[in-house]
Protein backbone atom coordinates (compact mmCIF):
# COMPACT_ATOMS: atom_id res chain seq x y z
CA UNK A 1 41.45 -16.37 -34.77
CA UNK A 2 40.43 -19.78 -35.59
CA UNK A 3 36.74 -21.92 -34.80
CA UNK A 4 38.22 -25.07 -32.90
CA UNK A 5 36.15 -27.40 -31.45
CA UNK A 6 37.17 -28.07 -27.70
CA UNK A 7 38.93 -31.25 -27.78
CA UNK A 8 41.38 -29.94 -31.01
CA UNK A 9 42.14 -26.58 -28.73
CA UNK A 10 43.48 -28.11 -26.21
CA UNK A 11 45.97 -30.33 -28.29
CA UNK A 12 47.11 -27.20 -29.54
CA UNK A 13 47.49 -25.24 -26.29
CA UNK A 14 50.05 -28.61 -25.23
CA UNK A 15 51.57 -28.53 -28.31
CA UNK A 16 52.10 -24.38 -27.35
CA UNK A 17 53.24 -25.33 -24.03
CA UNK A 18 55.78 -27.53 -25.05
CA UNK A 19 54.26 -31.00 -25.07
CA UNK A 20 56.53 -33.60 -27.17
CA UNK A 21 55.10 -37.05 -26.13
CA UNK A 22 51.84 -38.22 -26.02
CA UNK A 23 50.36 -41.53 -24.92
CA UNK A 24 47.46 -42.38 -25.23
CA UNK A 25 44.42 -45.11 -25.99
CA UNK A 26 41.06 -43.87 -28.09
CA UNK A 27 37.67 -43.45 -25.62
CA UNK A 28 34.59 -41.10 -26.10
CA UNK A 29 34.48 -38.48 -25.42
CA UNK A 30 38.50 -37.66 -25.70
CA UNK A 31 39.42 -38.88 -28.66
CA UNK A 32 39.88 -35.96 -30.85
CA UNK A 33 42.55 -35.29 -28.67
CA UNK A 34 44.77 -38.35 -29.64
CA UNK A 35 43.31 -38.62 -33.11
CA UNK A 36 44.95 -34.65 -33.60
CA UNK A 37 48.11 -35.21 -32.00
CA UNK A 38 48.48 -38.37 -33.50
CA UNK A 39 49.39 -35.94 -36.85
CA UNK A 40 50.96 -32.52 -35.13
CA UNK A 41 53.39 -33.61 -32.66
CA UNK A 42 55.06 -35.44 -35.33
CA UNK A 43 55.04 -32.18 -36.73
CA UNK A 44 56.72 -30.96 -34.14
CA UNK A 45 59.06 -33.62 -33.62
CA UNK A 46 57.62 -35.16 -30.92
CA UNK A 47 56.53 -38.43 -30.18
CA UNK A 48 53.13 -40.78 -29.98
CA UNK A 49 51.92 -43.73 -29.04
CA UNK A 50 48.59 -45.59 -28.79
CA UNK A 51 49.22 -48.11 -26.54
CA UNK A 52 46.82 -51.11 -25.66
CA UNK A 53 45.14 -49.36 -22.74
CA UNK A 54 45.16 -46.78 -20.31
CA UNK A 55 47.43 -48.62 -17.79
CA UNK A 56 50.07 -48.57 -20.40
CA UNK A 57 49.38 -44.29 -21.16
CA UNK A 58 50.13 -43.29 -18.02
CA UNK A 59 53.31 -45.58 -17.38
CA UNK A 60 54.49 -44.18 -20.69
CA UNK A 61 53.83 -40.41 -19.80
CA UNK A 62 55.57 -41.21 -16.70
CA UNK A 63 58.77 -42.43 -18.66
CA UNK A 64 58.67 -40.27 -20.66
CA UNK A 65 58.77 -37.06 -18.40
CA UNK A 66 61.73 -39.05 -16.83
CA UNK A 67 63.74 -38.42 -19.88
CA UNK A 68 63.55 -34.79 -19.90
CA UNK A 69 59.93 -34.70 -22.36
CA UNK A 70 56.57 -32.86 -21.41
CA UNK A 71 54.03 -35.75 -21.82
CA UNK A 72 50.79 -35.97 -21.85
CA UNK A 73 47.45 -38.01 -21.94
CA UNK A 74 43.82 -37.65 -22.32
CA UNK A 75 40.94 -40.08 -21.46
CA UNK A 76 37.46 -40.19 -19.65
CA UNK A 77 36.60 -41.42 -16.39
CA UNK A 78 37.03 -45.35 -17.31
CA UNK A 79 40.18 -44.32 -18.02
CA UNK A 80 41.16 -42.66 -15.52
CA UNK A 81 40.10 -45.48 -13.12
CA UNK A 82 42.46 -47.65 -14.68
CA UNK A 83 44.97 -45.01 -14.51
CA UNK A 84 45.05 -43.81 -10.93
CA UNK A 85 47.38 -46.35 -9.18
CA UNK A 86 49.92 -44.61 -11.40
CA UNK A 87 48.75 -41.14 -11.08
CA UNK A 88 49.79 -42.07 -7.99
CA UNK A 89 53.04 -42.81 -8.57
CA UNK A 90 53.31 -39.94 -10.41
CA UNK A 91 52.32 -37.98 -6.87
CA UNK A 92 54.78 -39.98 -5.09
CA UNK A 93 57.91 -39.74 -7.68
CA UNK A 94 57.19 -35.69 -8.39
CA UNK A 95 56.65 -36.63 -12.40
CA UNK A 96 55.45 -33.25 -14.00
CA UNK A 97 52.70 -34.91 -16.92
CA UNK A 98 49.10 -33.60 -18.07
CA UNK A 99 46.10 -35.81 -17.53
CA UNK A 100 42.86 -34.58 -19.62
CA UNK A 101 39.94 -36.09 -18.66
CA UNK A 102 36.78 -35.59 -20.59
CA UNK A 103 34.10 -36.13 -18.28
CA UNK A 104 31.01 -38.38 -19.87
CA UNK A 105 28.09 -39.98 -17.71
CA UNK A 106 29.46 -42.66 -15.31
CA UNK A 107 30.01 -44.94 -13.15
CA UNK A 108 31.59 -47.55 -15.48
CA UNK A 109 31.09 -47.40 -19.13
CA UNK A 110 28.09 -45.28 -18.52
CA UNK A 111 27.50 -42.59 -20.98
CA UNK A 112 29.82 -41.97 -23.47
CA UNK A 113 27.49 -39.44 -25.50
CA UNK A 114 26.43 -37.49 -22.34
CA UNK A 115 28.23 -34.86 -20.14
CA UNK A 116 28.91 -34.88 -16.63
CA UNK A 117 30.78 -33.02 -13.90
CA UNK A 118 30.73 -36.76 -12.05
CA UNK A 119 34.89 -37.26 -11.49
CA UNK A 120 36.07 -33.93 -9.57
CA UNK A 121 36.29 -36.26 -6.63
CA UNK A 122 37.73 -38.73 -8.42
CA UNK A 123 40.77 -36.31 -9.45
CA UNK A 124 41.40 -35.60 -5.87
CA UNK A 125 40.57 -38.84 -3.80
CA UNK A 126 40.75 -41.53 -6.78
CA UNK A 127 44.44 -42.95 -5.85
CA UNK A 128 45.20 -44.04 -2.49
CA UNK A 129 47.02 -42.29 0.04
CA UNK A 130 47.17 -38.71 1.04
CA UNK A 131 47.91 -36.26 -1.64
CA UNK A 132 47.85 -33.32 -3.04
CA UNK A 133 46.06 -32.71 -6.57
CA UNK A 134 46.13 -29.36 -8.89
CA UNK A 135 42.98 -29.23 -10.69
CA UNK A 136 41.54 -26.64 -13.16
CA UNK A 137 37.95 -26.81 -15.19
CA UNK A 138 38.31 -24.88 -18.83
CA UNK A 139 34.65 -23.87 -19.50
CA UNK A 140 34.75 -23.17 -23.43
CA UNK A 141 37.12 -23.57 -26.64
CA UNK A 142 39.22 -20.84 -26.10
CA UNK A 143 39.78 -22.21 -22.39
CA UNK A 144 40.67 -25.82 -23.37
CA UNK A 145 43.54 -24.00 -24.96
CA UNK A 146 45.09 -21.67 -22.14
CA UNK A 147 44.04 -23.62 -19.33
CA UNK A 148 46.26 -26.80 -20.91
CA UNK A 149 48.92 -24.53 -21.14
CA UNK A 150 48.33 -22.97 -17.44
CA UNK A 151 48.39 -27.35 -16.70
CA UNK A 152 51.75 -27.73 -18.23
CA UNK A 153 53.34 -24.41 -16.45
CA UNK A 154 52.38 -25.45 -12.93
CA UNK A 155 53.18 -29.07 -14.02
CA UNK A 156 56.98 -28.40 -14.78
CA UNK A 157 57.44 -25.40 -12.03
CA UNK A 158 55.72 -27.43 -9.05
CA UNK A 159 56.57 -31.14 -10.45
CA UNK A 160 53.57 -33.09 -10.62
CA UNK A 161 50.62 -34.07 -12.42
CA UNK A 162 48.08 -31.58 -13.17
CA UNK A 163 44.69 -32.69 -14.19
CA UNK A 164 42.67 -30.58 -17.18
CA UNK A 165 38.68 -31.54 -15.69
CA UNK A 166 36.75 -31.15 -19.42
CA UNK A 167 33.43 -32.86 -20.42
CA UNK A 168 31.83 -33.84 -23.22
CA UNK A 169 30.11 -30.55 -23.70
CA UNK A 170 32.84 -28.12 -23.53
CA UNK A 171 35.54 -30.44 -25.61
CA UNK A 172 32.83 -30.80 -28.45
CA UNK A 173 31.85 -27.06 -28.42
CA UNK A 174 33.28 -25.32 -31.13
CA UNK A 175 34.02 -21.75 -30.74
CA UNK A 176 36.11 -19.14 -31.71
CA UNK A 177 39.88 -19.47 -30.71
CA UNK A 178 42.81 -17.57 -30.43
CA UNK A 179 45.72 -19.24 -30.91
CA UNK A 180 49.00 -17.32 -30.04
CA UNK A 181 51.75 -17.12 -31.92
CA UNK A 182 54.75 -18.96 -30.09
CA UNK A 183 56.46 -15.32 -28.27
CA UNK A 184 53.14 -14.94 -26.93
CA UNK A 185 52.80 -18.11 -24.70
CA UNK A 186 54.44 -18.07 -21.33
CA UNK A 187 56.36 -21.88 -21.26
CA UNK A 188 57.74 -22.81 -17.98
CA UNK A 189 60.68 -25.19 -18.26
CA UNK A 190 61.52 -27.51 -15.15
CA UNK A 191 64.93 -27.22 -13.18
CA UNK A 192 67.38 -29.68 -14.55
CA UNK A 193 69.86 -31.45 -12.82
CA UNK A 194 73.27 -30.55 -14.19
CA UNK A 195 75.49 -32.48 -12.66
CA UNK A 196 76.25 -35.16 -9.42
CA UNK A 197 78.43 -32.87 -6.96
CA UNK A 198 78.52 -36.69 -4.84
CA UNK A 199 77.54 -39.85 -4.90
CA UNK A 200 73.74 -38.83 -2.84
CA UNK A 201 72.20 -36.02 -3.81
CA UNK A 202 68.96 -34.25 -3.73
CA UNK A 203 67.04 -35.12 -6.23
CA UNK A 204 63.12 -34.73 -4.84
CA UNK A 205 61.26 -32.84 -2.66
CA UNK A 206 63.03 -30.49 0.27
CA UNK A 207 62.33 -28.66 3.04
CA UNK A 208 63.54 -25.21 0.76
CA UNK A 209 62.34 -25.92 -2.69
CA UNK A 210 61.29 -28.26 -5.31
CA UNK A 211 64.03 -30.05 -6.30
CA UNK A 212 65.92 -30.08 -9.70
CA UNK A 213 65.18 -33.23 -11.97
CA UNK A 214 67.44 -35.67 -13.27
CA UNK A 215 67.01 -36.49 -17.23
CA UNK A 216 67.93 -40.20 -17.74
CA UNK A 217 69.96 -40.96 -20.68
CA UNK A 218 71.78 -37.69 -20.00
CA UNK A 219 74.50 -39.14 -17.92
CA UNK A 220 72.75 -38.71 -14.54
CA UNK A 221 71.25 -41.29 -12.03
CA UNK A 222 68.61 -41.65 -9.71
CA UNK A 223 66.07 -43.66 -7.88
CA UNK A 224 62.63 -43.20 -8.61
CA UNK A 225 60.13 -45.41 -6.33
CA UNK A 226 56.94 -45.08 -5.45
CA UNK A 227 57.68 -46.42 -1.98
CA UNK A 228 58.52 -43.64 1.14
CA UNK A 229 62.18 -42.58 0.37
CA UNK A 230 64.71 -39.95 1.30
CA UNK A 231 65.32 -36.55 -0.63
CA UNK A 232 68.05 -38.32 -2.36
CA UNK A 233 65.31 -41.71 -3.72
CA UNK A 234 66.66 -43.66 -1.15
CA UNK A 235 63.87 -46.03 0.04
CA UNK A 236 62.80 -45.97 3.40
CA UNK A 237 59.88 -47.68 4.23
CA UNK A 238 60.12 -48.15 8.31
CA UNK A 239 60.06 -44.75 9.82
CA UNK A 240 57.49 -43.02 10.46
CA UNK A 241 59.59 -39.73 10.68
CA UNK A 242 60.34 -40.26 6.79
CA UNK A 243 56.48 -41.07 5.87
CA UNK A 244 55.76 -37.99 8.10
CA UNK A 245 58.71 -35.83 6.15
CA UNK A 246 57.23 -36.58 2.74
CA UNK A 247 53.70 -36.97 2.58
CA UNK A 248 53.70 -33.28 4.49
CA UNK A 249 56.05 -32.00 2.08
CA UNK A 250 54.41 -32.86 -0.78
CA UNK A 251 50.98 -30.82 0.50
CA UNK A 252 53.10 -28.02 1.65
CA UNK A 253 54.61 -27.52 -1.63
CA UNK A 254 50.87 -26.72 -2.83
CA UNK A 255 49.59 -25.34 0.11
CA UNK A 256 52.23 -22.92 0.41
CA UNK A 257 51.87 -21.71 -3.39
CA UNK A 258 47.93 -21.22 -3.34
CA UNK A 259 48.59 -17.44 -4.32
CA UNK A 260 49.85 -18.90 -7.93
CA UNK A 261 47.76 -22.18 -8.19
CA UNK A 262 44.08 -21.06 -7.05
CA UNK A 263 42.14 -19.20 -9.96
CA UNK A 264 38.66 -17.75 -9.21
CA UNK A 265 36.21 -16.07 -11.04
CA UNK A 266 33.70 -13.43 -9.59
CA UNK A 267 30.41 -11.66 -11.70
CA UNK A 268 28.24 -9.37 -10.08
CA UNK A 269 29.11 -10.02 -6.83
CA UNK A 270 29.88 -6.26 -5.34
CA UNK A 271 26.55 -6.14 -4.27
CA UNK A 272 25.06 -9.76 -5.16
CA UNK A 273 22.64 -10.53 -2.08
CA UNK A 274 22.10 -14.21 -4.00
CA UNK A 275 25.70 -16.06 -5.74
CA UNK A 276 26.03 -18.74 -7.89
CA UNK A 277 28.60 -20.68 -7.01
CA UNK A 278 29.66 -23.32 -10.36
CA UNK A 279 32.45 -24.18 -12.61
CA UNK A 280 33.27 -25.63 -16.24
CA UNK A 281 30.14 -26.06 -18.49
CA UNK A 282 28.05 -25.13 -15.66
CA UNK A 283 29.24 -21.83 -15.62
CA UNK A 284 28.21 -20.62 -18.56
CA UNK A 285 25.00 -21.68 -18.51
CA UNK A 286 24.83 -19.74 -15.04
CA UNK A 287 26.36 -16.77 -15.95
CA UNK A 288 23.52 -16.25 -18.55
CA UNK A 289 21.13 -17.09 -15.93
CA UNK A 290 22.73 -14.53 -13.58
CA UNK A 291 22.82 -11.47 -16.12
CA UNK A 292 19.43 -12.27 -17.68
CA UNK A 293 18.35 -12.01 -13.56
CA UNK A 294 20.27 -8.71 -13.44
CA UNK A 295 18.49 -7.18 -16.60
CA UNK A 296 15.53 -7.50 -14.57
CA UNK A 297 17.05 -5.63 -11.27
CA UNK A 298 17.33 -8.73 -9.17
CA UNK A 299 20.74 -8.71 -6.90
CA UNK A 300 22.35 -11.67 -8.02
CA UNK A 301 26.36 -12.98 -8.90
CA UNK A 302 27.94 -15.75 -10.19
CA UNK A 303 31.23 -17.45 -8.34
CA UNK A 304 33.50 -19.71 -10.50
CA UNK A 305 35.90 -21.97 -9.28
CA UNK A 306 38.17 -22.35 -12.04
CA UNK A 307 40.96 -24.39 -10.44
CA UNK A 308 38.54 -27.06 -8.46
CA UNK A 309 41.98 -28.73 -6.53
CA UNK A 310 43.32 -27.15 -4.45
CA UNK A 311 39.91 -25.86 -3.57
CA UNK A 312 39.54 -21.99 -3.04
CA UNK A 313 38.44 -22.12 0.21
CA UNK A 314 39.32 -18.72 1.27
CA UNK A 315 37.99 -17.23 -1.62
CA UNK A 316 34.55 -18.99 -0.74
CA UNK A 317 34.65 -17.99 3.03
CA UNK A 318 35.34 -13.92 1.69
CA UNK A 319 32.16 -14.16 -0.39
CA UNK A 320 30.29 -16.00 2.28
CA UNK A 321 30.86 -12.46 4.50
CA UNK A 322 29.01 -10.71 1.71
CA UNK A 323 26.33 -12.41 0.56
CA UNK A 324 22.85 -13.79 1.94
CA UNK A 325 22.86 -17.18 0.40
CA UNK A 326 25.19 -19.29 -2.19
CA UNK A 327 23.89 -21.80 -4.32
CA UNK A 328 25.76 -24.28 -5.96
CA UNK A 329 25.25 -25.60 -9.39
CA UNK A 330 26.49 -28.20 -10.90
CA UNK A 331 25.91 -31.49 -13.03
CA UNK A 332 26.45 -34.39 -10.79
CA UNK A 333 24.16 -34.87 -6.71
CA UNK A 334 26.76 -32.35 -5.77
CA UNK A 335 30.32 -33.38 -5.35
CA UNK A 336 31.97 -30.00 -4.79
CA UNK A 337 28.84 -28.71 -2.44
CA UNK A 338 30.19 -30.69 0.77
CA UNK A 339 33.32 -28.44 0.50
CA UNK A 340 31.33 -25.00 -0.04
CA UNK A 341 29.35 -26.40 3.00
CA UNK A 342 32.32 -27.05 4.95
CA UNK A 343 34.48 -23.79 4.02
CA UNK A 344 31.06 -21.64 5.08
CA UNK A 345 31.18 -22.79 8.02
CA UNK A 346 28.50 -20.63 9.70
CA UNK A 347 28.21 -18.29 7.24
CA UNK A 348 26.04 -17.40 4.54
CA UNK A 349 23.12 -20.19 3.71
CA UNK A 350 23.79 -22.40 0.89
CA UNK A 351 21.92 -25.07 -1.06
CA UNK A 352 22.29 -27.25 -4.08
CA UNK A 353 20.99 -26.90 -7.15
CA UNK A 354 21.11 -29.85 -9.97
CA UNK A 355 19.94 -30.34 -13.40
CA UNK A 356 16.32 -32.00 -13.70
CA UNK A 357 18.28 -34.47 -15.77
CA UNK A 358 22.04 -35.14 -15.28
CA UNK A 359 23.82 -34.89 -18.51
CA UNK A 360 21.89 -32.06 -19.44
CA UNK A 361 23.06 -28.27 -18.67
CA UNK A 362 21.09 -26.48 -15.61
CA UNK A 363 18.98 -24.21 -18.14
CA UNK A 364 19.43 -20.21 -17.48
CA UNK A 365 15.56 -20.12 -17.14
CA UNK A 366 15.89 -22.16 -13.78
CA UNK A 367 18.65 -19.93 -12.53
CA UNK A 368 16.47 -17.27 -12.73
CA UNK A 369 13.59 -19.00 -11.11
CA UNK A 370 15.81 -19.73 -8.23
CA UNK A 371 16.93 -16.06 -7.72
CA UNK A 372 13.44 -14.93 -7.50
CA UNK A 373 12.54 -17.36 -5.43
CA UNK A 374 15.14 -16.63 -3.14
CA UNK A 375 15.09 -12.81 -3.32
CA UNK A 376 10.86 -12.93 -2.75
């Protein structure tokens, strides 16, 4: 057991997973992250760069993965503005890399000192196009360390990026930690190509599986494009059929593996008559809220959404058939509530519920104050 702040847990839980290239370029709140692995993947004979911005990070976690390395990066929300047109391509080309993005106060340069829950929508909608996105939102220490690890495995096994959502709060928390020895972390390698059987092969996305990856260096060629292309990399850009093919593919892939990708977390909810519905630093914050309520025989649950994208719609409609009202807490005017809106349908009631001040955690005292004013 170790006391790790956030930030220096989850360099260790990629390091764990398998991680041997990082790119990156220094921002608050984030750059622990970099400063760490700038010394232990060295250590672990892998390979960093700072480059001269975020632009460059991501093309060089994208090159990298291409020759057979995990890779990852971590940056805040500026960053990850000017990295989305190749997250993106990352979508598009099936490129299995980690993206940690340490949420801070925002838009622009904002707040770098401050905590926020302000980019979930900017994970899922911030490139153009229509894609898929696999999300999750660690919520302490301990958490910044499995839940990169949980980012790498669905990375390499699915092909594609994975975001880690952190803020400020929970990467500069330090906690207690424990840290695994190496035969007790699950690492999920990616298919590799072998060999060419002929000259066009698959080499992305099919209508069975995801496809084996070609390593480059090793002997074995392919084309990787962002553009529509065929299961082989040919480029097609003209037919529709082929746009159709691939952007559906791509969604199914998720879609059809919800079962392994969508994490939830449920308190008190057997016979919860008010629930909570939250995620990352939120949570905690709620969950205190929530058994402090309890303690004093009120009826009320707490619902986490650990993996934000894909969102867990299904597990949001089951509690909506069992409880009176949902409220959803988090710090930002309420990015994720539109979705628990839309997946209740005609359910259970639900309302928002914000900080007073944004950066600042909802404080358990107000939790409370809501259940009772809710339960009478």
């Amino acid at each position: 057991m170790r006391f790790l702040k956030g930030n220096i847990a989850c360099a260790e839980g990629a390091l764990a997973a398998g991680c041997r290239f990082y790119a990156g370029y220094p921002i608050t709140p984030a750059s622990e992250i970099m400063a760490h692995m700038s010394k232990r993947i060295l250590e672990e004979n892998g390979a960093f760069i700072q480059t001269e911005d975020e632009i460059s990070a991501i093309s060089a976690v994208i090159g990298a993965s291409w020759g057979g390395m995990k890779a990852m990066t971590a940056t805040s929300g500026p960053g990850i503005s000017l990295m989305l047109e190749n997250i993106g391509l990352a979508v598009a080309t099936e490129t299995p890399c980690v993206i940690v993005n340490v949420q801070r106060g925002g838009p622009s340069t904002g707040s770098p000192s401050l905590h926020s829950q302000a980019d979930v929508l900017q994970a899922k909608f911030g490139s153009h196009g229509d894609y898929p996105m696999i999300a999750i939102a660690p919520s302490s220490p301990q958490e910044m360390f499995d839940h990169t690890v949980w980012a790498f495995n669905k990375s390499e096994k699915y092909r594609t990026p994975v975001f880690v959502l952190s803020d400020r709060l929970v990467s500069h928390m330090t906690e207690q930690v424990h840290v695994p020895s190496a035969d007790e972390v699950f690492v999920e390698n990616r298919k590799i190509l072998g060999s060419f059987e002929g000259k066009r092969q698959k080499v992305f996305l099919g209508k069975d599986s995801v496809a084996p990856m070609p390593v480059f260096g090793r002997g074995l060629k392919a084309n990787v494009t962002g553009s529509t292309h065929l299961e082989d990399g040919f480029r097609d850009v003209s037919s529709a059929t082929v746009l159709d093919s691939q952007i559906k593919l791509l969604h199914e892939k998720i879609a059809s593996n919800a079962a392994d990708i969508v994490l939830v977390d449920e308190d008190y909810t057997d016979d919860a008559e008010v629930v909570f519905f939250s995620y990352g630093s939120t949570y905690r914050s709620v969950l205190e809220g929530v058994e402090r309520a309890r303690e004093k025989g009120m009826k009320a649950g707490s619902f986490r959404a650990v993996t934000l994208w894909p969102f867990p719609e299904k597990s949001v409609q089951d509690l909506a058939e069992r409880v009176k009202k949902i409220v959803v807490c988090e710090n930002n005017l309420g990015q994720m509530y539109p979705f628990v809106k839309a997946a209740i349908g005609t359910g259970a009631d639900v309302e928002f519920l914000a900080p007073e001040i944004l950066g600042t955690l909802i404080k358990p005292e107000k939790v409370v104050e809501k259940i009772r004013e809710v339960l009478g």
